[in-house]
Protein backbone atom coordinates (compact mmCIF):
# COMPACT_ATOMS: atom_id res chain seq x y z
CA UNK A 1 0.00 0.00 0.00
CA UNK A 2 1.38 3.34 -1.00
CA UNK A 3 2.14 5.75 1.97
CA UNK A 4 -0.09 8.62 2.31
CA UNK A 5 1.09 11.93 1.55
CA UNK A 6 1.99 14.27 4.48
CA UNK A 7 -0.37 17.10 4.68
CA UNK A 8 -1.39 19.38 7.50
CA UNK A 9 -3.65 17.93 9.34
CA UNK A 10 -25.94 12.71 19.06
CA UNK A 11 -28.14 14.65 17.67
CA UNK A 12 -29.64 18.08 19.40
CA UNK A 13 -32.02 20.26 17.86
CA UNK A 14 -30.15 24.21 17.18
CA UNK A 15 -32.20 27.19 18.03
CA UNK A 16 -30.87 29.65 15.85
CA UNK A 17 -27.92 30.92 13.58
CA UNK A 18 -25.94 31.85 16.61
CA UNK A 19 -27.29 29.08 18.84
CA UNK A 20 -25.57 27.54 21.92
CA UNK A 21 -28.07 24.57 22.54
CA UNK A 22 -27.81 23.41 26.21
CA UNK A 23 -26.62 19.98 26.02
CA UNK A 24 -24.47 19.81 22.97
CA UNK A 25 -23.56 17.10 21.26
CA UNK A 26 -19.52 17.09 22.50
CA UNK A 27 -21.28 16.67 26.39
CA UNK A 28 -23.25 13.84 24.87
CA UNK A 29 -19.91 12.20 23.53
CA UNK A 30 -17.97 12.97 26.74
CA UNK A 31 -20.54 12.02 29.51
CA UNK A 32 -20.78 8.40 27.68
CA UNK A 33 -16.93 7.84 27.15
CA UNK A 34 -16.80 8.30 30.87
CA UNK A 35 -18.84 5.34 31.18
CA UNK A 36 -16.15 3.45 29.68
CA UNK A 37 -12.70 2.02 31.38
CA UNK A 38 -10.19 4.66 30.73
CA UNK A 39 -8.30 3.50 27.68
CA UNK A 40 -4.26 3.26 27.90
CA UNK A 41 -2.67 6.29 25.81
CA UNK A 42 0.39 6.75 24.47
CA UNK A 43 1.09 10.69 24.60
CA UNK A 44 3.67 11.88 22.16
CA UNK A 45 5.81 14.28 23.10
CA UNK A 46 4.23 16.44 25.37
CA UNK A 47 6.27 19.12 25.70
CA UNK A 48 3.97 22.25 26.12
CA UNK A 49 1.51 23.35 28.02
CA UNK A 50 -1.54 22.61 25.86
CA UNK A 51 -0.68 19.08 24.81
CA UNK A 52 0.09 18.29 28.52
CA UNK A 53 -2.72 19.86 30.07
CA UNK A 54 -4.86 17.94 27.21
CA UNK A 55 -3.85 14.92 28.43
CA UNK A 56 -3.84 15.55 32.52
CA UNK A 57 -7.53 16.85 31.44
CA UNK A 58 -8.67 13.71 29.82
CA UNK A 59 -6.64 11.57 32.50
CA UNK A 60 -8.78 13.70 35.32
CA UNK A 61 -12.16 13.07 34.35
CA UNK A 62 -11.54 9.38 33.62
CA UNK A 63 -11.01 9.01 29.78
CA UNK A 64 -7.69 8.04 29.30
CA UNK A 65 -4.70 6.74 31.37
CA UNK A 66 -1.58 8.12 29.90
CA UNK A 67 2.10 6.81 29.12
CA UNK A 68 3.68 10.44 28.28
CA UNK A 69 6.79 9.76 26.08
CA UNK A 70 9.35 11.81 25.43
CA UNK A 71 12.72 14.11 27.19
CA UNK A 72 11.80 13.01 30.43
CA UNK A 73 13.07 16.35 32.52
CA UNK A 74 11.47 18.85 29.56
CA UNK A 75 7.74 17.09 30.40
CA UNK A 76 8.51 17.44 34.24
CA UNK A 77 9.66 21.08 33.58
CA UNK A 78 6.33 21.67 31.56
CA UNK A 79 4.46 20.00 34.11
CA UNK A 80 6.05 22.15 37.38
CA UNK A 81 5.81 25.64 35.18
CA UNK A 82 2.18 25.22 34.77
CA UNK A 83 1.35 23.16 38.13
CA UNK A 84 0.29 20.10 36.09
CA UNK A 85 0.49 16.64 38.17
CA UNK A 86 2.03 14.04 36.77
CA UNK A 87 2.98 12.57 39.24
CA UNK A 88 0.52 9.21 38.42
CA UNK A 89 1.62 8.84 34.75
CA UNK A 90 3.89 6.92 33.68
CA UNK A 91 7.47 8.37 32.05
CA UNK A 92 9.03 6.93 29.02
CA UNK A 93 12.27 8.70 28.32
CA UNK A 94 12.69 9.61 24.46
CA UNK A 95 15.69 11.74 23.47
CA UNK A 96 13.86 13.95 20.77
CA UNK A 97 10.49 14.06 18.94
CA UNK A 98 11.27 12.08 16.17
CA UNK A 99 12.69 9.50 19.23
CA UNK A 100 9.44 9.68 21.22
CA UNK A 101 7.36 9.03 18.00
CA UNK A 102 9.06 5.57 16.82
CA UNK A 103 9.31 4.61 20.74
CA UNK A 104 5.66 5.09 20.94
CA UNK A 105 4.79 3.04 17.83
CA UNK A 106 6.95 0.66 19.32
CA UNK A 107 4.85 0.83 22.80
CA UNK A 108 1.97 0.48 20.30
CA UNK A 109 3.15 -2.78 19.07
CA UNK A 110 3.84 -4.50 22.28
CA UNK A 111 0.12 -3.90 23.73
CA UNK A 112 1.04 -0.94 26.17
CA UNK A 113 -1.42 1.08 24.79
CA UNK A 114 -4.82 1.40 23.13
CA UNK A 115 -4.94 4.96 21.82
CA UNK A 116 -1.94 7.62 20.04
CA UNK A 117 -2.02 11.09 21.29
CA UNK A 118 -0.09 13.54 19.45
CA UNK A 119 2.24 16.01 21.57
CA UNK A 120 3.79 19.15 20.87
CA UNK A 121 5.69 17.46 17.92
CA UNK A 122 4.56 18.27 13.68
CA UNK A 123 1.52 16.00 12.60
CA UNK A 124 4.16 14.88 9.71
CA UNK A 125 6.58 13.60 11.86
CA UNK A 126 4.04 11.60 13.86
CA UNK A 127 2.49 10.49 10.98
CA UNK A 128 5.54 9.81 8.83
CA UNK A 129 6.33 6.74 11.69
CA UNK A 130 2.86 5.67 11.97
CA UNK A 131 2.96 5.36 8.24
CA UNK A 132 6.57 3.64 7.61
CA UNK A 133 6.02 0.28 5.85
CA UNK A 134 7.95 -2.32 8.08
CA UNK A 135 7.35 -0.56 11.19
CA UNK A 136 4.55 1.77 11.35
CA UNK A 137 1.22 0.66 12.39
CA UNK A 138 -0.65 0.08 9.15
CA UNK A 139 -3.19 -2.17 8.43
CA UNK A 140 -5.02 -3.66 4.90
CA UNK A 141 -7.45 -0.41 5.11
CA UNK A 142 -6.61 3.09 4.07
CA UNK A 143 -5.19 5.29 7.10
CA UNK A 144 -7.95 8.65 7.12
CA UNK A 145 -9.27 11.31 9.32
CA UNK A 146 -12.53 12.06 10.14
CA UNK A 147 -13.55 15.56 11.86
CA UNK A 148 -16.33 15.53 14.06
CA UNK A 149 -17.76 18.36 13.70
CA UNK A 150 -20.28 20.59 16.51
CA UNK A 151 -22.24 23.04 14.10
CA UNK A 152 -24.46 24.83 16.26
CA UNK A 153 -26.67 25.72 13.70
CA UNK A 154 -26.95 21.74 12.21
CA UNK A 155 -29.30 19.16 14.04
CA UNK A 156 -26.63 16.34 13.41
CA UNK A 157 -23.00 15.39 14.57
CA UNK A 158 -21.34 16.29 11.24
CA UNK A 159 -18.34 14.09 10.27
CA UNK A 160 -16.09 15.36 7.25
CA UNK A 161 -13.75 13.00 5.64
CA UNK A 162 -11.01 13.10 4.32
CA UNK A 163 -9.89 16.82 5.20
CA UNK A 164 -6.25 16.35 6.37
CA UNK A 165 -4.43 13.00 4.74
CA UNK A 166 -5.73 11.90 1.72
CA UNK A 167 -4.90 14.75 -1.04
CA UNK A 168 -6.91 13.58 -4.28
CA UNK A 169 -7.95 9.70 -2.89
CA UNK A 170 -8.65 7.42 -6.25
CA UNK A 171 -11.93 5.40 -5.98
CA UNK A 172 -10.47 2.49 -3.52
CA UNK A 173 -8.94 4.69 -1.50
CA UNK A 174 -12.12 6.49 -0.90
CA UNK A 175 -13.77 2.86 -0.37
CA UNK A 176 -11.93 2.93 2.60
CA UNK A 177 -12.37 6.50 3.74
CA UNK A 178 -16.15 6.04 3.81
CA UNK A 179 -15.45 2.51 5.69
CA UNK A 180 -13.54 4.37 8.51
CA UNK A 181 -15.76 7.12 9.02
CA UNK A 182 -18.61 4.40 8.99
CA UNK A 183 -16.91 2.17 11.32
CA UNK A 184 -16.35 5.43 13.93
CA UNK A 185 -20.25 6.92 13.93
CA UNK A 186 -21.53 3.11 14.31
CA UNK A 187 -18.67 2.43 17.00
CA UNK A 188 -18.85 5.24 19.15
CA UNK A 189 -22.97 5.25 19.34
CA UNK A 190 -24.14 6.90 16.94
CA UNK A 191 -26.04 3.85 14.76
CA UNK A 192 -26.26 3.79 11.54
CA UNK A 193 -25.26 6.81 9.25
CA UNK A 194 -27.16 8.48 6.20
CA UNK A 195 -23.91 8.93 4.20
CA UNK A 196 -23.72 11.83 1.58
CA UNK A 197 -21.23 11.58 -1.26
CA UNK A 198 -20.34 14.90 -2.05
CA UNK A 199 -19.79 16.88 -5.23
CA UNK A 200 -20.11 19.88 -6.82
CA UNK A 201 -24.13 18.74 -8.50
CA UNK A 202 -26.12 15.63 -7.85
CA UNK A 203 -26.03 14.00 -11.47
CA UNK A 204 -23.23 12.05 -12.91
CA UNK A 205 -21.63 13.18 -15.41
CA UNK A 206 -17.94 12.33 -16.68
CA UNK A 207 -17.38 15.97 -17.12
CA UNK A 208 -17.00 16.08 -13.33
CA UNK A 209 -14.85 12.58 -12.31
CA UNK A 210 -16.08 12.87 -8.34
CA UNK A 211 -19.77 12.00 -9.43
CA UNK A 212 -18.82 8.99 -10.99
CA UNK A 213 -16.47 8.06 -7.99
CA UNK A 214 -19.80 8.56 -5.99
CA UNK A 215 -21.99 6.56 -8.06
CA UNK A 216 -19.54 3.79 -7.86
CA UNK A 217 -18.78 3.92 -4.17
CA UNK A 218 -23.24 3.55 -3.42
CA UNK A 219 -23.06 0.24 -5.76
CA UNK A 220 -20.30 -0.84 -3.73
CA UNK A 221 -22.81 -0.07 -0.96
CA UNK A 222 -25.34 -2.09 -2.44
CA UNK A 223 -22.79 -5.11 -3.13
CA UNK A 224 -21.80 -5.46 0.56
CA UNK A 225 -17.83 -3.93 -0.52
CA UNK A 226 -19.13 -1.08 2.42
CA UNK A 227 -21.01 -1.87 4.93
CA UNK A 228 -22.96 0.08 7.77
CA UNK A 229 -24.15 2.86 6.84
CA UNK A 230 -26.90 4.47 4.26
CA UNK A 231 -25.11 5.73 0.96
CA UNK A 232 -26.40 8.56 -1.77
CA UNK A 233 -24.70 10.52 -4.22
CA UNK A 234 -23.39 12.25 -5.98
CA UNK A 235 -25.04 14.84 -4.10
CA UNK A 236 -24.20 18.58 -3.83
CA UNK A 237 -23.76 20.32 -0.44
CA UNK A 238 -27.29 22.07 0.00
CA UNK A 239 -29.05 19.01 -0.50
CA UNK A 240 -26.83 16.95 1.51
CA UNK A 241 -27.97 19.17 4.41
CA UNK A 242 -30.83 21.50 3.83
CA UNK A 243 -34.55 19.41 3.07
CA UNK A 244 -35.97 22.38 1.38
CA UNK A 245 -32.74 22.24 -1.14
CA UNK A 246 -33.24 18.54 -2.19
CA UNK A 247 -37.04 18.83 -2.22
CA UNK A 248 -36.68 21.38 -4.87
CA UNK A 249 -34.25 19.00 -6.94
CA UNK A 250 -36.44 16.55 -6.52
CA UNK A 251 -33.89 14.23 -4.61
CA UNK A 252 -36.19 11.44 -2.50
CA UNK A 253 -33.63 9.38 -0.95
CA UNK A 254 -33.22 8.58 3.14
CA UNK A 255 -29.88 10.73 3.12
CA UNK A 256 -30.71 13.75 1.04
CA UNK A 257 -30.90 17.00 3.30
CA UNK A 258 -30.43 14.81 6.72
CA UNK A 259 -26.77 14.06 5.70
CA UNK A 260 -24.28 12.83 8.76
CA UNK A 261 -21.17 11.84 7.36
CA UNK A 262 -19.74 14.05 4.31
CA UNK A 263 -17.70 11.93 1.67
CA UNK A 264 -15.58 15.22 0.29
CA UNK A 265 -13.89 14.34 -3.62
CA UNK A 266 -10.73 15.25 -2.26
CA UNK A 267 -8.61 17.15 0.66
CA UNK A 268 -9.02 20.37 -0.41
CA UNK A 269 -12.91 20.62 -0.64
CA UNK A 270 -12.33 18.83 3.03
CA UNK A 271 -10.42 21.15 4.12
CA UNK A 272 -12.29 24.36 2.98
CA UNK A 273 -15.92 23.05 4.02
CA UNK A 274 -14.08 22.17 7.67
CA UNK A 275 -12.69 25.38 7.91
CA UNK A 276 -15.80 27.49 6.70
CA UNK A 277 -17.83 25.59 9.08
CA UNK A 278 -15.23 26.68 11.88
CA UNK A 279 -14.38 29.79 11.28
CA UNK A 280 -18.10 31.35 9.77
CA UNK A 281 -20.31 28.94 11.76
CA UNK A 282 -19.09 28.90 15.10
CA UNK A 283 -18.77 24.96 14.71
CA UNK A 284 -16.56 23.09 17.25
CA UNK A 285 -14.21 20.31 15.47
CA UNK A 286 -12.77 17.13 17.03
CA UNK A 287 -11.12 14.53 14.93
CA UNK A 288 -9.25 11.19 14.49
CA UNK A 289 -7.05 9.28 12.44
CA UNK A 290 -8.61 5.85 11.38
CA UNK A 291 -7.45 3.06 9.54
CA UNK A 292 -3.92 2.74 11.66
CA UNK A 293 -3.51 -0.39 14.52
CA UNK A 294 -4.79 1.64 16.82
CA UNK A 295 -6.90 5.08 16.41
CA UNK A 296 -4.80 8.47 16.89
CA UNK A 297 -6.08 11.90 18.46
CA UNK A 298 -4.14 14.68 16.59
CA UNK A 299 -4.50 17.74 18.29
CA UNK A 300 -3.74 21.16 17.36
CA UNK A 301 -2.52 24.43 19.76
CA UNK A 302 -5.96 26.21 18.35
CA UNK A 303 -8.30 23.02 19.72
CA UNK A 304 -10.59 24.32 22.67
CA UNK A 305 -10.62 22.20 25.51
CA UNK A 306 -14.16 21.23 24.33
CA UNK A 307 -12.72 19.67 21.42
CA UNK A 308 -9.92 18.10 22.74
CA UNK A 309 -12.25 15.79 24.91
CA UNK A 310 -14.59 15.16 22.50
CA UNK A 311 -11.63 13.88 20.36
CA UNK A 312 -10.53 11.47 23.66
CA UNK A 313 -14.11 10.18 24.12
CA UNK A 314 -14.69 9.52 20.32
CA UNK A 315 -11.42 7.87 20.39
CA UNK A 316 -12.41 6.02 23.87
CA UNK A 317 -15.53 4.67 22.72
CA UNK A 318 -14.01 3.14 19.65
CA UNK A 319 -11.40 1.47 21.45
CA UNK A 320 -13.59 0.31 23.85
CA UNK A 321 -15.89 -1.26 21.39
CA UNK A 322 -12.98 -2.79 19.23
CA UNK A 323 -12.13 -4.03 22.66
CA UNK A 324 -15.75 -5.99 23.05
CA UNK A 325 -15.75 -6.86 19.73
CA UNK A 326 -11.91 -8.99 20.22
CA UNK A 327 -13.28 -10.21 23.22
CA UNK A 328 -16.29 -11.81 22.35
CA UNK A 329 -15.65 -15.73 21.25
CA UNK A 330 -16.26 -17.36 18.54
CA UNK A 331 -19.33 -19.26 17.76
């Protein structure tokens, strides 16, 4: 399998454009993951304030249980500036970033831990080890990310894939892009999702290559090659989301202007439409990385502390239930 290319990386009614519905859908994620056992984390690199603090945050309301790795006396020297305790986690000593990032996959690989947590370290350098072919943590399916997006003005949890990995994902690639987010909305609660392949109109035409991609990935659907979830498209953005938008295209389909998961055509659409909804909707975004050995939180300086735990619990829950799932025996 070809390594990815670096790149940067519920349901509640709203009550207005500028709505802050009590109850959102992040304190819906968080209050369940905390109903789970605390799932074993391998932080990497935490060596500033907001990556620690992330993790003493989760660790302190019972999400995770974390294994920080990296220059053991820079962590403690975060930890004492900004009166962080630490003093329950375990240390593993890494030299550099680049050092705590292959020790961690390495943790990874010998069952310490369940979850990755990016540090203070670049995305690309955490990703290129999680990606390396002989030692990385790869798997048969496509590694993606899925934000989970808060939009107060939306009555669904809105996940966006593939904003931050995949740059222009060919049709199997995108097979397994819709798999993962699937696999995550199904996994951490959510049942099953109306899934909206997105272009720029709803008919296929080869003049535009991403509505055939999405006409092919809903026959796939059909043929059991994705499973889970309720597939349409191609289908433009306003009736993907808006009812009055697909009514007047005459769209009748169980996913058409109720969408929950948004298929983009490729990273940059992702990446725009994530933003957009961030920046002009007041939307709150938490994310993963799917599709590796074990599911990674990458968080950024600008998260809020809101979406840092929604990121833990989403990445909780689907540990926990990969966790039932190996521990169920076989018929």
């Amino acid at each position: 399998m070809p390594a990815e290319p670096e790149s940067e990386i519920g349901s509640i009614r709203a009550i207005g454009p500028a709505a802050n519905p009590p109850g959102s859908k992040y304190e819906r994620l968080i209050e369940k993951a905390k109903g789970v056992a605390a799932a074993k984390t391998i932080v990497v690199y935490p060596c500033d304030e907001t990556s620690l603090r992330g993790a003493t945050e989760a660790a302190k309301i019972g999400l995770i249980s974390p294994i920080l790795v990296g220059p053991e006396d820079k962590i403690k020297g975060v930890a004492d500036k900004n009166d962080l305790d630490i003093s329950g986690f375990e240390l593993v000593n890494a030299a550099h970033s680049d050092a705590a990032a292959s020790r961690a996959v390495e943790l990874i690989h010998e069952g310490q831990g369940e979850l990755l947590m990016k540090g203070s370290l670049h995305t690309d350098e955490l990703m290129r080890t999680v990606t390396a072919s002989k030692t990385g943590l790869r798997t048969a399916r496509r590694i993606s990310h899925v934000f989970i997006m808060d939009v107060p003005t939306y009555a669904e949890t809105l996940f966006i894939t593939d904003a931050a990995i995949n740059i222009f994902p060919d049709l199997d690639a995108k097979r397994d892009i819709v798999q993962n987010a699937i696999d995550l909305f199904t996994q951490v609660g959510l049942g099953t999702p109306r899934v909206a392949i997105l272009s720029a109109v709803e008919t296929v035409t080869a003049k535009i290559p991403s509505t055939i991609d999405a006409a092919a990935l809903c026959k796939m659907a059909d043929r059991g090659q994705i499973t889970g979830g309720i597939l349409d498209g191609p289908l433009a953005f306003d009736n993907a989301i808006d009812p009055e938008a697909a009514k007047i295209k005459g769209i009748h389909s169980p996913v058409a202007g109720r969408a929950q998961i948004l298929i983009v055509p490729d990273l940059e659409a992702g990446n725009m439409l994530a933003k957009n909804l961030i920046y002009l909707s007041k939307a709150d975004s938490a994310g993963l990385v799917l599709g590796a050995r074990v599911p990674i939180v990458l968080t950024s300086r600008a998260d809020s502390v809101r979406s840092r735990r929604a990121s833990c619990a989403a990445a909780v829950l689907y540990a926990a239930a990969r966790r039932n799932v190996a521990t169920v025996p076989a018929a």
